[in-house]
Protein backbone atom coordinates (compact mmCIF):
# COMPACT_ATOMS: atom_id res chain seq x y z
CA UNK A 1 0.00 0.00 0.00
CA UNK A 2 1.04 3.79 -0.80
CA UNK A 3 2.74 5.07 2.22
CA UNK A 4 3.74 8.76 0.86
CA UNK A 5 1.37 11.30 -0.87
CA UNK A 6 3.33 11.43 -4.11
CA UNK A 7 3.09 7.44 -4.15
CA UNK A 8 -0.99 7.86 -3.85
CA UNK A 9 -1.15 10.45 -6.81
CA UNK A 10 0.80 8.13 -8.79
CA UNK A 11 -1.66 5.68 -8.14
CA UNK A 12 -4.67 8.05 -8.83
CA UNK A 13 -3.05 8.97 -12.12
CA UNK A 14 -2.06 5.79 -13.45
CA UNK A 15 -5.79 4.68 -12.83
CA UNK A 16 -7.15 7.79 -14.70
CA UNK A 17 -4.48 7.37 -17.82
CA UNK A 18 -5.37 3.42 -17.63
CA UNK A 19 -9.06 3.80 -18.22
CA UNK A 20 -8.12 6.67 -20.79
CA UNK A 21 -5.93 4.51 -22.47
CA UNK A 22 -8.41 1.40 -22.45
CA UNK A 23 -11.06 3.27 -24.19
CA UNK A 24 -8.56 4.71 -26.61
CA UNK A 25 -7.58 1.57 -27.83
CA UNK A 26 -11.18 0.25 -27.67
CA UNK A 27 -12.37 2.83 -29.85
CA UNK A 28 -9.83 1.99 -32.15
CA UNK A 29 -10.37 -1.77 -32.50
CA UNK A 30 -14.06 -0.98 -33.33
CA UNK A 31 -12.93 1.45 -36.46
CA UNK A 32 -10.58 -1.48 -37.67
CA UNK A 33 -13.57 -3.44 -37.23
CA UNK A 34 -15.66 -1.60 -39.09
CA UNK A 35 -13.18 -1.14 -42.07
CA UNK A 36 -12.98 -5.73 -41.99
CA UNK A 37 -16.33 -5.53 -42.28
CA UNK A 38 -16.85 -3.82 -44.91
CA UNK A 39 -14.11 -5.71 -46.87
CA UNK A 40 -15.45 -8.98 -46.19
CA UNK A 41 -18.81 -7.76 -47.58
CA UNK A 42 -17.11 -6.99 -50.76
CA UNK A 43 -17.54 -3.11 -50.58
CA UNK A 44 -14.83 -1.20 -51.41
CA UNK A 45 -16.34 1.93 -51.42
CA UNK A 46 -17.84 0.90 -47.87
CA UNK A 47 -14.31 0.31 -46.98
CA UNK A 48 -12.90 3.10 -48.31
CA UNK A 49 -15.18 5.54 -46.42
CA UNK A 50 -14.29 3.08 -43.50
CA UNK A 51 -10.59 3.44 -43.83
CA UNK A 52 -10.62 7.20 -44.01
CA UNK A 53 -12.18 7.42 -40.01
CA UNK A 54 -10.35 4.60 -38.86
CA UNK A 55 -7.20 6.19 -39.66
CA UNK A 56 -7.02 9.39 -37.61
CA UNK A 57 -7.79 7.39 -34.81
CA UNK A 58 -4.85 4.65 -35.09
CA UNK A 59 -2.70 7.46 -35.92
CA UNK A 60 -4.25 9.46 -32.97
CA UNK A 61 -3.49 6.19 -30.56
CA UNK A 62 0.34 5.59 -31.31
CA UNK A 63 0.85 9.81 -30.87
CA UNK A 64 -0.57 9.48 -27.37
CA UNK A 65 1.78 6.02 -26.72
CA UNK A 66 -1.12 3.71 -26.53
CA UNK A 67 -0.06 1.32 -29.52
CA UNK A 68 3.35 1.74 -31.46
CA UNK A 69 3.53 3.61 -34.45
CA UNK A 70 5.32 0.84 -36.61
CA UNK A 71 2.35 -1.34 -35.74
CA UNK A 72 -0.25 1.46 -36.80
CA UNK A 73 1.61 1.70 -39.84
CA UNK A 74 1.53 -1.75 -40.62
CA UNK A 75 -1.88 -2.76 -39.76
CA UNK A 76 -3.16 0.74 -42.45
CA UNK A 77 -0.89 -0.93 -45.06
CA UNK A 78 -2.44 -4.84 -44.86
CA UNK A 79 -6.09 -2.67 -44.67
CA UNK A 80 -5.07 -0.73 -47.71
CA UNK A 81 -4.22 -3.53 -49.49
CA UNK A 82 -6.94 -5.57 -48.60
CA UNK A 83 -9.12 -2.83 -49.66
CA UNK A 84 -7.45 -2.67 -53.28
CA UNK A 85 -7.66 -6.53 -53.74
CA UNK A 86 -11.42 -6.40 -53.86
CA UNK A 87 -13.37 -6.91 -57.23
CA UNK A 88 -10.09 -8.18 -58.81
């Protein structure tokens, strides 16, 4: 247990940037999701639309820390691709 006051704020804090953390990552996994769904239903105008809001967001999550930006960079490209192999 926290014994000193600047070892309870670090506590507090750490909770707070946790749950802010969670959610950002959260909201992010639903935009991916949204963009795979729309490329497994064959819509690549669907997806397109999709990939243009999911993107701010991943790049908006490895700014604050919460992912890495290599691994936002990655999963766009295999998205973008994806995208661009429908109707072929």
């Amino acid at each position: 247990m926290a014994n000193t006051d600047s070892a309870r704020k670090r506590i507090r804090q750490n909770t707070v940037r946790t749950a802010r953390n969670t959610a950002r990552k959260s909201r992010m996994r639903t935009f991916v999701k949204k963009v795979e769904a729309a490329i497994s239903g064959g819509d690549r105008e669907a997806a397109n639309a999709a990939l243009r809001e999911a993107q701010p967001e991943m790049q908006r999550a490895a700014g604050k820390g919460v992912i890495h930006r290599n691994t936002v960079a990655r999963k766009l490209s295999r998205l973008s691709a994806a995208i661009k192999q429908i109707g072929v």
